[in-house]
C-alpha atoms as a PDB file:
ATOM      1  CA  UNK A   1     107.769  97.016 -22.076  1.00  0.00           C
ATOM      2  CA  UNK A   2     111.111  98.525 -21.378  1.00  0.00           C
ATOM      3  CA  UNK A   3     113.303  98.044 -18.086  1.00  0.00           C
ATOM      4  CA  UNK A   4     115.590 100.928 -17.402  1.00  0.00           C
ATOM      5  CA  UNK A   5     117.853 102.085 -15.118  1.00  0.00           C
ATOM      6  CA  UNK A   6     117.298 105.703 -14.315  1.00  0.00           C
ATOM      7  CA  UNK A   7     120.408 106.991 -11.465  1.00  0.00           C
ATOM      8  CA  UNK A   8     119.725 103.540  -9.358  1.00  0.00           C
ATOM      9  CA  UNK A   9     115.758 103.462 -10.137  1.00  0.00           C
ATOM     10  CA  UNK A  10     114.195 100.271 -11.765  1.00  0.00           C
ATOM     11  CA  UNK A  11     111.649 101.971 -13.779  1.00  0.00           C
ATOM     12  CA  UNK A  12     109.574  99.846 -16.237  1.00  0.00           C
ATOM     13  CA  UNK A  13     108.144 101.726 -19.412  1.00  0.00           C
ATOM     14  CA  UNK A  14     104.973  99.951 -20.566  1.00  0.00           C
ATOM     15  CA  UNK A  15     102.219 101.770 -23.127  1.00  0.00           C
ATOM     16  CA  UNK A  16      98.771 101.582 -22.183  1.00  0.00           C
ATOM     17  CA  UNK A  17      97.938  99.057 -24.480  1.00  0.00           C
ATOM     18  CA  UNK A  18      99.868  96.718 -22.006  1.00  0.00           C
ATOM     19  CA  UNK A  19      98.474  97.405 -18.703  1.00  0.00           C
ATOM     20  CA  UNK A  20      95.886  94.294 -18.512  1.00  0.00           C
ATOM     21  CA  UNK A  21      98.913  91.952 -18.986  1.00  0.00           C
ATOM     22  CA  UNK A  22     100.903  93.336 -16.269  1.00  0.00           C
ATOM     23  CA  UNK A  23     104.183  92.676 -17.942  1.00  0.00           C
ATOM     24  CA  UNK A  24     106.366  94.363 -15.254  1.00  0.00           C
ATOM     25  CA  UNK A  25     105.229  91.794 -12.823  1.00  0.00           C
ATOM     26  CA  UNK A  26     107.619  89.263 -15.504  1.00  0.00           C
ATOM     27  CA  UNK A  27     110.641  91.102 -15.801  1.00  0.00           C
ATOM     28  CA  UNK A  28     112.635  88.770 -13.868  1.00  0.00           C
ATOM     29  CA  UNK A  29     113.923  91.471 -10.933  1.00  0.00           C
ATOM     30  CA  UNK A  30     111.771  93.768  -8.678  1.00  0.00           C
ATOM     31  CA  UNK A  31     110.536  96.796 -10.551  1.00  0.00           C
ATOM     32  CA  UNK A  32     110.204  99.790  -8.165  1.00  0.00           C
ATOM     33  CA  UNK A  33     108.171 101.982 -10.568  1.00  0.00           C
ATOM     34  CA  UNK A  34     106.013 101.878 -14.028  1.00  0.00           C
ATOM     35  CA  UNK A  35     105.640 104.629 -15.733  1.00  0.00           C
ATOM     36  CA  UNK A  36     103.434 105.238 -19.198  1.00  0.00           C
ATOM     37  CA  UNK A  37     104.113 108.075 -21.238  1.00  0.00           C
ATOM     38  CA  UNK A  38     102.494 110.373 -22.303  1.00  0.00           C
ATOM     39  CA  UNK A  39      99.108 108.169 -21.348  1.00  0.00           C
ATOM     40  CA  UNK A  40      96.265 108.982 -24.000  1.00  0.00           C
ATOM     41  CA  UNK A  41      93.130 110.269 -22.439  1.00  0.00           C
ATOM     42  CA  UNK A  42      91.250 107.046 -23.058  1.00  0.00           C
ATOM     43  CA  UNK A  43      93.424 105.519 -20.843  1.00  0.00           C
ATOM     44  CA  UNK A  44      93.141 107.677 -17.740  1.00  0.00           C
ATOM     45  CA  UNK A  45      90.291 105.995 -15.994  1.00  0.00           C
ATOM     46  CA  UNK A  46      92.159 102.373 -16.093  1.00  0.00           C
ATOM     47  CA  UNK A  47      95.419 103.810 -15.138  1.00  0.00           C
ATOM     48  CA  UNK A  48      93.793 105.556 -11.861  1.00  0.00           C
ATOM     49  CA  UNK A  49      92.053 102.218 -10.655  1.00  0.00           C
ATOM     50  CA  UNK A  50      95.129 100.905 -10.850  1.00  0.00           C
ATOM     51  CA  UNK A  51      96.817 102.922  -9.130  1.00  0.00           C
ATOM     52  CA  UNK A  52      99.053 105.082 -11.385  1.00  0.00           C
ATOM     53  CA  UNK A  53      98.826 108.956 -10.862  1.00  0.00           C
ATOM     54  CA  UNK A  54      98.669 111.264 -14.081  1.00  0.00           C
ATOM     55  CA  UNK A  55     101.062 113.620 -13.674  1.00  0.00           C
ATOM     56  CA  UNK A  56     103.340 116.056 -15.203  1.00  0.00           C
ATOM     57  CA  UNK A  57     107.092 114.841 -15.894  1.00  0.00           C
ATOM     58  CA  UNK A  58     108.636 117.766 -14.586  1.00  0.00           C
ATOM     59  CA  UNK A  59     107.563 120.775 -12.401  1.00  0.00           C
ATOM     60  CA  UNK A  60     108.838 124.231 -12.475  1.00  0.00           C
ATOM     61  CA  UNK A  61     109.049 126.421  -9.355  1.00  0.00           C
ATOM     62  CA  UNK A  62     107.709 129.637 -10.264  1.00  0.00           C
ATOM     63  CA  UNK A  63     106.590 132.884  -8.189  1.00  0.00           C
ATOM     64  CA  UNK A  64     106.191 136.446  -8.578  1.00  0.00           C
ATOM     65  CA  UNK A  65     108.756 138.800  -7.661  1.00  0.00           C
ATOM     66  CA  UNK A  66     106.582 141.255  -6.302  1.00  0.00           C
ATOM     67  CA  UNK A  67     107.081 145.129  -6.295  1.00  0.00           C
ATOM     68  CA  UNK A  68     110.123 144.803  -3.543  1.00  0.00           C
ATOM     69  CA  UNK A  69     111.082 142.632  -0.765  1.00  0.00           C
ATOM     70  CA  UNK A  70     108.662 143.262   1.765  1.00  0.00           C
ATOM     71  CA  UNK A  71     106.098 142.820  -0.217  1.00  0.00           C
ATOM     72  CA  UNK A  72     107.082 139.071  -1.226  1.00  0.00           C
ATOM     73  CA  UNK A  73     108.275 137.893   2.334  1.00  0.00           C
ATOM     74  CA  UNK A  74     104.379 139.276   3.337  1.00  0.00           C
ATOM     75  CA  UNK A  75     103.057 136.804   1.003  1.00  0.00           C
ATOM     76  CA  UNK A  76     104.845 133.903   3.522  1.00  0.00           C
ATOM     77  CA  UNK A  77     103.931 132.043   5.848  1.00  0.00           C
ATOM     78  CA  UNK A  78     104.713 133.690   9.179  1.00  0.00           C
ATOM     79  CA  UNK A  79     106.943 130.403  10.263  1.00  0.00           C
ATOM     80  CA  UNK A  80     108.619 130.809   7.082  1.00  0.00           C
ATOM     81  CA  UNK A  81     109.021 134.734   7.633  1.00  0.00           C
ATOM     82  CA  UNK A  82     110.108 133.926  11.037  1.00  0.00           C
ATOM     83  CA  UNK A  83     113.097 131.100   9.537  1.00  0.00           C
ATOM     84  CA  UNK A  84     114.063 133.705   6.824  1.00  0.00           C
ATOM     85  CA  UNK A  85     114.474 136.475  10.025  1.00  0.00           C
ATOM     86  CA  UNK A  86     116.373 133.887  12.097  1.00  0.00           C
ATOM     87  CA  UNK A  87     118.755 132.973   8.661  1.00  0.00           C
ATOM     88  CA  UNK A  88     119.910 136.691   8.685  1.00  0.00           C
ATOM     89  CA  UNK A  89     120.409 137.015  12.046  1.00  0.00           C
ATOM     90  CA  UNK A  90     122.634 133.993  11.907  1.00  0.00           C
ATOM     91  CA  UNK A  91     124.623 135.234   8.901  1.00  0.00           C
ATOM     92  CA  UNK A  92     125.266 138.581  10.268  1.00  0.00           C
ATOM     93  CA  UNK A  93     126.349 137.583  13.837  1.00  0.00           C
ATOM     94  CA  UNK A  94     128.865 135.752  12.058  1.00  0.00           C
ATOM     95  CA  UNK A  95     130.435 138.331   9.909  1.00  0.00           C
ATOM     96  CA  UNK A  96     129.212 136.492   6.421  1.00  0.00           C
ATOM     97  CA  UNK A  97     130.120 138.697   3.495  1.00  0.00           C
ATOM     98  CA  UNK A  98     127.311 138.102   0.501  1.00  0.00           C
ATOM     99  CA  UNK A  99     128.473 138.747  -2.680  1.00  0.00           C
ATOM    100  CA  UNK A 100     126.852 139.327  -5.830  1.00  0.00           C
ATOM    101  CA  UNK A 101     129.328 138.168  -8.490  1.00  0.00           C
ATOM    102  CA  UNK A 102     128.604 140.115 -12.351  1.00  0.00           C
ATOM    103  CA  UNK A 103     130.134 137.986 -14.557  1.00  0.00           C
ATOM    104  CA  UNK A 104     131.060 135.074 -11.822  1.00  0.00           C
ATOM    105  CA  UNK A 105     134.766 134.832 -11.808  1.00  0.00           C
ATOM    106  CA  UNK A 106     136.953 131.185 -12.262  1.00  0.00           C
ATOM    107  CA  UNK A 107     137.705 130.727  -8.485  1.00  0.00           C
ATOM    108  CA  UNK A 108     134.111 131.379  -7.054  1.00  0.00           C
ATOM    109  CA  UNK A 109     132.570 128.766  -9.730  1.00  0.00           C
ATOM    110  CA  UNK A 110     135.446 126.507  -8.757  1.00  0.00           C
ATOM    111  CA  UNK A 111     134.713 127.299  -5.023  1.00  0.00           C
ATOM    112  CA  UNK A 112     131.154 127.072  -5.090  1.00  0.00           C
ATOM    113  CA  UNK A 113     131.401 123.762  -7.198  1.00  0.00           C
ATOM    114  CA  UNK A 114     133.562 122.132  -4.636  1.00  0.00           C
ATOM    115  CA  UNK A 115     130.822 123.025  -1.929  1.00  0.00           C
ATOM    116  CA  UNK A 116     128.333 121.303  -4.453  1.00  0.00           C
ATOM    117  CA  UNK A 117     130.145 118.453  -4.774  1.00  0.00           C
ATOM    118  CA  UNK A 118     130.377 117.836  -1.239  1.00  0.00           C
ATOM    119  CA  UNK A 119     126.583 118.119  -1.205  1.00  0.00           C
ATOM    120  CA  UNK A 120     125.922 116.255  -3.715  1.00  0.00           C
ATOM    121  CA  UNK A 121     128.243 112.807  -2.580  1.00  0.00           C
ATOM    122  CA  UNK A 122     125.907 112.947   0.909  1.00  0.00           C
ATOM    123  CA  UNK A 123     123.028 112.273  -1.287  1.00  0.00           C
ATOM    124  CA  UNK A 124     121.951 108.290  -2.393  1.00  0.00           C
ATOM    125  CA  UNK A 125     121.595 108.829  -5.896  1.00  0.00           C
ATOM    126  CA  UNK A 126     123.152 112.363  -6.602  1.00  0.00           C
ATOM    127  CA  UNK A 127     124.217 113.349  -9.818  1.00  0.00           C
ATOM    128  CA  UNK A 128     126.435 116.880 -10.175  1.00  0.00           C
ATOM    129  CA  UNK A 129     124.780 118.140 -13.208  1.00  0.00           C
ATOM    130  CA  UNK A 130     125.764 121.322 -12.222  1.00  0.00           C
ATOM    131  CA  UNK A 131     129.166 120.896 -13.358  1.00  0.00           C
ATOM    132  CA  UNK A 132     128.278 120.250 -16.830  1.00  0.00           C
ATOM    133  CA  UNK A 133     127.621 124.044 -16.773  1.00  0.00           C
ATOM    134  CA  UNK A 134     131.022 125.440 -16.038  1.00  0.00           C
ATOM    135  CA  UNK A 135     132.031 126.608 -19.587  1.00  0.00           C
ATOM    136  CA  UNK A 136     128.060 127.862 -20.068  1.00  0.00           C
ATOM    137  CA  UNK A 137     128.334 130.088 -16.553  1.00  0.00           C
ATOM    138  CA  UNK A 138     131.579 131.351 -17.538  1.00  0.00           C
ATOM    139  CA  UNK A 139     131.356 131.924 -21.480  1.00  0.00           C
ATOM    140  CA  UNK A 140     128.164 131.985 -21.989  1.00  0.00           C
ATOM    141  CA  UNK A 141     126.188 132.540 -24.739  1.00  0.00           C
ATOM    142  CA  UNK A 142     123.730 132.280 -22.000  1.00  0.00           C
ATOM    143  CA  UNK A 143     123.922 134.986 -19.115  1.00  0.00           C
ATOM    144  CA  UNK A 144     124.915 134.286 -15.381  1.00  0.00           C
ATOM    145  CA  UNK A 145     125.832 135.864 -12.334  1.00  0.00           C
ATOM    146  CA  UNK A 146     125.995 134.259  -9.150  1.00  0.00           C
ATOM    147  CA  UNK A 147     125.351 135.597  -5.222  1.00  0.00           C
ATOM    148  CA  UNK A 148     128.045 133.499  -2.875  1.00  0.00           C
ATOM    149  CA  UNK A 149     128.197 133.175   1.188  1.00  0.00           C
ATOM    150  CA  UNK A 150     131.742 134.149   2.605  1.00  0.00           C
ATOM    151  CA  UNK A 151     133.299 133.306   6.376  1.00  0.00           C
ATOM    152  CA  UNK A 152     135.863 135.181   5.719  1.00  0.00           C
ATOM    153  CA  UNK A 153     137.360 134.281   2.571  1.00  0.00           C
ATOM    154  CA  UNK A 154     136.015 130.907   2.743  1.00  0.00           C
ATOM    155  CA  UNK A 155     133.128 130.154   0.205  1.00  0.00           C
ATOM    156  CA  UNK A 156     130.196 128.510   2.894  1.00  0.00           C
ATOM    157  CA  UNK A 157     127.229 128.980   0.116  1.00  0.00           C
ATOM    158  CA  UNK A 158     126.157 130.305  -3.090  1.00  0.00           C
ATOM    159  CA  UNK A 159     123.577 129.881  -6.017  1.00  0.00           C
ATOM    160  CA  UNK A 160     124.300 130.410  -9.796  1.00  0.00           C
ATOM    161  CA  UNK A 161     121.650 132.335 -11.271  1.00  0.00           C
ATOM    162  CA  UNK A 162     120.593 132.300 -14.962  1.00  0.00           C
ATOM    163  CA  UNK A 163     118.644 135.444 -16.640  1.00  0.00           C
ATOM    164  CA  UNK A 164     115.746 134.650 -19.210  1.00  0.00           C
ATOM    165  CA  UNK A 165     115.297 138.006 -20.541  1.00  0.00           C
ATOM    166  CA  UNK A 166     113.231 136.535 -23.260  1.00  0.00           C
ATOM    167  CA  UNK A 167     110.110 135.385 -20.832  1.00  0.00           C
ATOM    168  CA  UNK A 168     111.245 137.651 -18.215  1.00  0.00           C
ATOM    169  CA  UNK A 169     112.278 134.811 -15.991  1.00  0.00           C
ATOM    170  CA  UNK A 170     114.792 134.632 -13.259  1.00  0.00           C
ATOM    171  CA  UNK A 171     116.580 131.260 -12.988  1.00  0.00           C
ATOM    172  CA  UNK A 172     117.839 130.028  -9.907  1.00  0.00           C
ATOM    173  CA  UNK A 173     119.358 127.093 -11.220  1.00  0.00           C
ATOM    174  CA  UNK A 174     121.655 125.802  -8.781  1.00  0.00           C
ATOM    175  CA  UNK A 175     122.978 126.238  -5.034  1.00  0.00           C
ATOM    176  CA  UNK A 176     124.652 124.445  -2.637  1.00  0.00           C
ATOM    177  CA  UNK A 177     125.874 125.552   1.417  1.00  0.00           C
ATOM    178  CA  UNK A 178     128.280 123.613   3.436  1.00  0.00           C
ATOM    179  CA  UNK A 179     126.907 121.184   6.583  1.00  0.00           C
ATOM    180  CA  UNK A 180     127.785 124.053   8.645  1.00  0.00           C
ATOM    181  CA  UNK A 181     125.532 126.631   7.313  1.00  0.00           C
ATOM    182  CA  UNK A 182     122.750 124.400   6.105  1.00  0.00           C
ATOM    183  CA  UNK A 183     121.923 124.361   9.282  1.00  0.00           C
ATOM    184  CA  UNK A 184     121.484 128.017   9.582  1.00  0.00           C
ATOM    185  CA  UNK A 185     119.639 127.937   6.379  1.00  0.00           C
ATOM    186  CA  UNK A 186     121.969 130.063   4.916  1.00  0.00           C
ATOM    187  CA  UNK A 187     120.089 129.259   1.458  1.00  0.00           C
ATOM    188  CA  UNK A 188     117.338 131.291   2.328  1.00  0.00           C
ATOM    189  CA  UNK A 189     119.512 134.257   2.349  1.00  0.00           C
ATOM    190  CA  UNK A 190     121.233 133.698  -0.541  1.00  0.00           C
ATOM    191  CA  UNK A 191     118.146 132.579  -1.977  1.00  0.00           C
ATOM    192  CA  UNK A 192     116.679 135.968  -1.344  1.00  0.00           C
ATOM    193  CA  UNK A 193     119.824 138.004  -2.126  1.00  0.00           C
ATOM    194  CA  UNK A 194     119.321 136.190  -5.838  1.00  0.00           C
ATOM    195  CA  UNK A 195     115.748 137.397  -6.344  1.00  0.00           C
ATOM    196  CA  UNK A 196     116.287 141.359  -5.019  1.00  0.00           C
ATOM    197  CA  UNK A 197     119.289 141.150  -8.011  1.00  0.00           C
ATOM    198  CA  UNK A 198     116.455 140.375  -9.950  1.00  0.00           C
ATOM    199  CA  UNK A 199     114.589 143.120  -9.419  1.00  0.00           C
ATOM    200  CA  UNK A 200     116.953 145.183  -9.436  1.00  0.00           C
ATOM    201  CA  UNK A 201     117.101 144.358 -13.142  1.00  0.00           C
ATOM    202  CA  UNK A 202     113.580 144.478 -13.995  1.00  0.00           C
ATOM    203  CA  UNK A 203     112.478 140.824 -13.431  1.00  0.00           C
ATOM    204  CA  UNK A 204     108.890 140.429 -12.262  1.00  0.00           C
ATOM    205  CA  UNK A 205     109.401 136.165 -12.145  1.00  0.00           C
ATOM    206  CA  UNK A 206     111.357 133.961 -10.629  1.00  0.00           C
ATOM    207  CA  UNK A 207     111.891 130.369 -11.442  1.00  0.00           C
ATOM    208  CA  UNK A 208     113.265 127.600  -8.304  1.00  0.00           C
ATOM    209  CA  UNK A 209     114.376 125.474 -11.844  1.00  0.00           C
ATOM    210  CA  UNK A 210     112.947 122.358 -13.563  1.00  0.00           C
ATOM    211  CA  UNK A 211     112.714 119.117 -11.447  1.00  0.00           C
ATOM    212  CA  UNK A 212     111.584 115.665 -12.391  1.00  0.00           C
ATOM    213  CA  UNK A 213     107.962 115.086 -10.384  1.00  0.00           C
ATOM    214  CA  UNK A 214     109.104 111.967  -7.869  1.00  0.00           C
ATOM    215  CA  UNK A 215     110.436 113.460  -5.322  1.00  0.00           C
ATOM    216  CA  UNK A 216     111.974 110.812  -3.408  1.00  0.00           C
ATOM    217  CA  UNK A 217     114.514 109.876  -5.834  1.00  0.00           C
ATOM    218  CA  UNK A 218     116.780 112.677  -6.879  1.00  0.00           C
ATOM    219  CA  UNK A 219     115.067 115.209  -5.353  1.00  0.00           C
ATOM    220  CA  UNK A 220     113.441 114.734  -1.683  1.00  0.00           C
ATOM    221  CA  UNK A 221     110.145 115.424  -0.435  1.00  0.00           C
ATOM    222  CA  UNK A 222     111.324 118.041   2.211  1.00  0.00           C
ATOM    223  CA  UNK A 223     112.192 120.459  -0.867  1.00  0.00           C
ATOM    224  CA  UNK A 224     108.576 120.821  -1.672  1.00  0.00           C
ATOM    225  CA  UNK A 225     108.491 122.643   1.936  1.00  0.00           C
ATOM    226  CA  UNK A 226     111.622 124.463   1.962  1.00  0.00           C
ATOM    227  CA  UNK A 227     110.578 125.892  -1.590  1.00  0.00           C
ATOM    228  CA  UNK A 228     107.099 126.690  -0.836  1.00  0.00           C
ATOM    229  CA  UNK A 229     107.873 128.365   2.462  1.00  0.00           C
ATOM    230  CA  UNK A 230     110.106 130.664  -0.074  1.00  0.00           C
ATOM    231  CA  UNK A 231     106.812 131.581  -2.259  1.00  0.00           C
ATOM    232  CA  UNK A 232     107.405 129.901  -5.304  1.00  0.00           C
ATOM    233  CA  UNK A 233     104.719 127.330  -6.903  1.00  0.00           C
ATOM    234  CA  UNK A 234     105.154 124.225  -8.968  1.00  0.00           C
ATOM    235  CA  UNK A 235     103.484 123.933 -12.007  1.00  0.00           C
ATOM    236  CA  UNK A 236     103.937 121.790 -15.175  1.00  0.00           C
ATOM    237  CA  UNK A 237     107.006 122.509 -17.044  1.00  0.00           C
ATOM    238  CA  UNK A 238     105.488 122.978 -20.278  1.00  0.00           C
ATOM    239  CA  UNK A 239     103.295 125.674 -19.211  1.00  0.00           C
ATOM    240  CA  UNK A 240     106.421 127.634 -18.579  1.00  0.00           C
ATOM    241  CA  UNK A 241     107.665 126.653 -22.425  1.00  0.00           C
ATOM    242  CA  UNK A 242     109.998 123.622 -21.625  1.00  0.00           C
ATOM    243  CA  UNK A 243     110.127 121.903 -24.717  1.00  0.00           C
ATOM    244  CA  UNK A 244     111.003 118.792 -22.689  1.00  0.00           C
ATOM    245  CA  UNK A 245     107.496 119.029 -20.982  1.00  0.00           C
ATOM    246  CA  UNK A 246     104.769 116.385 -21.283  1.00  0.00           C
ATOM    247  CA  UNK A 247     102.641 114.004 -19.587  1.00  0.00           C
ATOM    248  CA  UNK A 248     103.479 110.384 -17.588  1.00  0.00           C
ATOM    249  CA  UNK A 249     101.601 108.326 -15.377  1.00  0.00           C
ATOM    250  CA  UNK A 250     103.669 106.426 -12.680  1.00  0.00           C
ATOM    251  CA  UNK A 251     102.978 103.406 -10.340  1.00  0.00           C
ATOM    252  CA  UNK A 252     105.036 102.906  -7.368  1.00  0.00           C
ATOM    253  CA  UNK A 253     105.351  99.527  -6.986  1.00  0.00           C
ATOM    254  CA  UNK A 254     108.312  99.574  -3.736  1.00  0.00           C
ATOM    255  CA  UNK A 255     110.273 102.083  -2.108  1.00  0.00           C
ATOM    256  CA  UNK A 256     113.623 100.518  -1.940  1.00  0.00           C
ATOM    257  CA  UNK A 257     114.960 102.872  -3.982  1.00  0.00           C
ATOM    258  CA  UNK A 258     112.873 106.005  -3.054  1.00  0.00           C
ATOM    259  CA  UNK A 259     112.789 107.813   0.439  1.00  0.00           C
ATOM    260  CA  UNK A 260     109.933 106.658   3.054  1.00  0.00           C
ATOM    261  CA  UNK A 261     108.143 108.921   1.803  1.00  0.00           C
ATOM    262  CA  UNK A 262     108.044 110.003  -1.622  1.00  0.00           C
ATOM    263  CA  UNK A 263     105.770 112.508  -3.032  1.00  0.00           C
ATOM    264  CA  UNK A 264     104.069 112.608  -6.495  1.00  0.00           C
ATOM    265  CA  UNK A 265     102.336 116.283  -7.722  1.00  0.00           C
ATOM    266  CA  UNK A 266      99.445 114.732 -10.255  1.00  0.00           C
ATOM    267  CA  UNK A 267      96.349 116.223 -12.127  1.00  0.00           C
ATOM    268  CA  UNK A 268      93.557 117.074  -9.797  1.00  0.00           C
ATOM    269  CA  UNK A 269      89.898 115.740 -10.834  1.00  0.00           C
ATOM    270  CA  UNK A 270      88.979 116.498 -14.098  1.00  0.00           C
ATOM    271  CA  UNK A 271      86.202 118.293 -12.440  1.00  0.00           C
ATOM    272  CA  UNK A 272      88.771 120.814 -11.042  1.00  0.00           C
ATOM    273  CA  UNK A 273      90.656 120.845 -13.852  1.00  0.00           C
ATOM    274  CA  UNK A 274      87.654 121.658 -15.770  1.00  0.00           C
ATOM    275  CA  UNK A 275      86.435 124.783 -13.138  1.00  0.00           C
ATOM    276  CA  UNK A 276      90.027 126.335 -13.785  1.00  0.00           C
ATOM    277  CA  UNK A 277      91.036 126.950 -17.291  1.00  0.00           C
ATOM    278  CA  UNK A 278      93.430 129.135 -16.185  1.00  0.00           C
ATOM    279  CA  UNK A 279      96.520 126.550 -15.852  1.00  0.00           C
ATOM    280  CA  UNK A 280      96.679 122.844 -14.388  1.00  0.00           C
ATOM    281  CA  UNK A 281      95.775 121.860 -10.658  1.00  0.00           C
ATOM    282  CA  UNK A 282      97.726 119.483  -9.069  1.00  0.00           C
ATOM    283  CA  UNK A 283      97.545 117.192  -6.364  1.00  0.00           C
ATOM    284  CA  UNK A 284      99.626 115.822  -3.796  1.00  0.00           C
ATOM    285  CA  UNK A 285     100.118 111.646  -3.712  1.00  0.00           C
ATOM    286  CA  UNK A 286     102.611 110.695  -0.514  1.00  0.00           C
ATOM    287  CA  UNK A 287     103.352 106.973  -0.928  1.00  0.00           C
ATOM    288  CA  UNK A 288     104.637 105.640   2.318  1.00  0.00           C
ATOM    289  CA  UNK A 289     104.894 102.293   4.549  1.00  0.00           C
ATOM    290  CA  UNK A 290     105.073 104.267   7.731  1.00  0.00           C
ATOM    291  CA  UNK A 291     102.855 106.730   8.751  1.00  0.00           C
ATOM    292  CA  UNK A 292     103.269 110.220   7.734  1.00  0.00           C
ATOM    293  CA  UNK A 293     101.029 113.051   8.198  1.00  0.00           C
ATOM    294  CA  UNK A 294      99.572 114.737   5.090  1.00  0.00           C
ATOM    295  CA  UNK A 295      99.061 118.471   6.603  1.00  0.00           C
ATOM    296  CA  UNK A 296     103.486 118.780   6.695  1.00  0.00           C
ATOM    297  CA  UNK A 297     103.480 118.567   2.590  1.00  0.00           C
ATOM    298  CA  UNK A 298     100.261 120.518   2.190  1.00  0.00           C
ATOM    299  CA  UNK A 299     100.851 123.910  -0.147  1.00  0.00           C
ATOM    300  CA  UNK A 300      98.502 126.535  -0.872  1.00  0.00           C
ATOM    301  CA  UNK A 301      99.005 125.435  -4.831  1.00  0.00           C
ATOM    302  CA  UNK A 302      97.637 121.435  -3.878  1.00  0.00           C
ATOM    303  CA  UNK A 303      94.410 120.742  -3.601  1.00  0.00           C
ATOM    304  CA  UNK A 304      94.879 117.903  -1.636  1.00  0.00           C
ATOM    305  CA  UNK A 305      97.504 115.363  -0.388  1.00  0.00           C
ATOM    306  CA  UNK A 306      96.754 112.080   0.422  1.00  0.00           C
ATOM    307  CA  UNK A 307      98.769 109.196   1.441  1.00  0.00           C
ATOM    308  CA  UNK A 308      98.425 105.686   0.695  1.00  0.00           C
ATOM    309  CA  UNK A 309     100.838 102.369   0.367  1.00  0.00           C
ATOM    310  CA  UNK A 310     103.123 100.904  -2.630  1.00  0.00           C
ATOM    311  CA  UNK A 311     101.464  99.032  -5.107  1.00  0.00           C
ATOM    312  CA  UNK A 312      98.338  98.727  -6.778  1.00  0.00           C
ATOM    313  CA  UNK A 313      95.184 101.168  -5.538  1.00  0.00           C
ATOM    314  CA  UNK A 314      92.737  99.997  -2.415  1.00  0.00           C
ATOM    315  CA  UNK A 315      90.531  97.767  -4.033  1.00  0.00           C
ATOM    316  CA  UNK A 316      91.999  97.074  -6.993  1.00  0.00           C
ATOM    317  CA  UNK A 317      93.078  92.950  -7.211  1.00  0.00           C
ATOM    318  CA  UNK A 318      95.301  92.377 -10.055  1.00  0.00           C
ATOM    319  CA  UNK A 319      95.723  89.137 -10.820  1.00  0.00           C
ATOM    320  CA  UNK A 320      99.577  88.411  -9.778  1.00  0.00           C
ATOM    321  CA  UNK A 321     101.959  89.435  -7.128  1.00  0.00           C
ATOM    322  CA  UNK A 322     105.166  91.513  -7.785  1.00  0.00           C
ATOM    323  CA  UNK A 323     108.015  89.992  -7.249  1.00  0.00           C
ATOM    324  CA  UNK A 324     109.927  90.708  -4.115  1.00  0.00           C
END
């Protein structure tokens, strides 16, 4: 076993050979989550009576484009329809400008990174991997444009998009909006600004990115709402050829260093996994102390969510306590 610390997060990496000797519950400090990696298949029965969920590392947000517009936003859910309708109205009673920006230009990356920053410092355990990317967005090799929010000629919003050409794949890879205009969910406009550009250039996909499956730690649980009320679908990253991709099973043993609470997308039943050859079914896992209703993280991609407390599975006794 292997005690890291992943952005604040006290993860324990055991192999499955170790589970019956609990050695996370002797690492001398609380451990708020064991993971196994890439957990063989013989190992898949243990691992769910003992609570762990089989999952995919990392999701990717994917939907279809659609033939135009109207024909996406039909797909919605009417409250989502109706939040997308109240965005614009919002926007335009204000006199935002919405730019499209072919090749993005120095000051709106510098502009829309400042915004990002700003976002990201209000978060617990954010990390601005966007600006990593500023050479990339600007110089390429890789292609970007970007579609940016303007109150005059102050930058209030904007998402960097990347084009895949080579899977046909629209990347909208980050965004950020000031306090302001978050909440006017200016992001859906933008968001939906980003994806006409696409098909403007022949894209028939659209990707939300790549995100690591706990959300509750980098990412929150409220995204898997805001980003299925936009259409888009999460699905194991290495169906949509992420090298990265693969398989981990995670125990949450505490959530002192997760939100209250945090959502896991793992494998359905291998019953339903079996009845759909097609791609992977996932399920949603809420782990929670407080009570928390299941039907506000439902999607029409999960086949179920269920809640359930830290720790070990109902009626599973192992033999020691973790430590507090």
């Amino acid at each position: 076993m292997e005690v890291v610390d992943r952005y604040g997060l006290a993860l324990a990496l055991v192999e499955a050979g170790e589970l019956a000797d609990e050695p996370w519950l002797d690492a001398g400090h609380p451990v708020d989550v064991v993971r196994v990696p890439n957990p063989p298949a013989a190992s898949w029965d243990e691992l769910a009576a003992r609570g762990f969920v089989h999952k995919p590392s990392v999701v990717t947000w994917v939907s279809e484009l659609g033939p135009d517009e109207d024909a996406h936003l039909a797909g919605l859910h009417r409250l989502a329809r109706k939040s997308i309708r109240q965005a614009r109205r919002d926007a335009a009673s204000a006199g935002l400008r919405i730019v499209l920006e072919d090749p993005v230009t120095p000051g709106s990356l510098d502009g829309f990174f400042a915004l990002y920053e700003d976002r990201v410092a209000e978060m617990r355990f954010g990390v601005p991997f966007a600006l990593d990317y500023r050479d990339a967005v600007l110089h390429g090799p890789r292609r970007f444009f970007g579609v940016f929010g303007y109150e005059g000629d102050e930058p209030v919003g904007g998402v960097l998009v990347l084009e895949c050409p080579e899977v046909d794949l629209l990347v909208l890879r980050f965004s950020a909006v000031s306090a302001r205009w978050r909440r006017s969910s200016l992001a859906r406009t933008l968001y939906l600004a980003a994806m006409q550009a696409g098909r403007d250039r022949g894209y028939t996909r659209a990707s939300m990115g790549n995100e690591p499956n706990l959300l509750g730690h980098l990412t929150q649980p409220g995204l898997l709402r805001f980003k299925t009320g936009m259409g888009f679908r999460a699905v194991p990253s290495q169906e949509c050829a992420d090298p990265q991709g693969g398989d981990e099973a995670d125990l949450v043993l505490r959530l002192d260093a997760l939100s209250d609470p945090t959502m896991i997308l793992g494998y359905a039943s291998q019953d339903v996994r079996d009845s759909n050859p097609g791609g992977a079914r996932l399920t949603g896992h809420l782990i929670s102390k407080a009570p928390v209703d299941p039907t506000l993280y439902h999607a029409p991609f999960l086949t179920s969510v269920t809640v359930r407390a830290p720790g070990a599975a109902p009626g599973f006794s192992p033999g020691r306590t973790p430590p507090e």
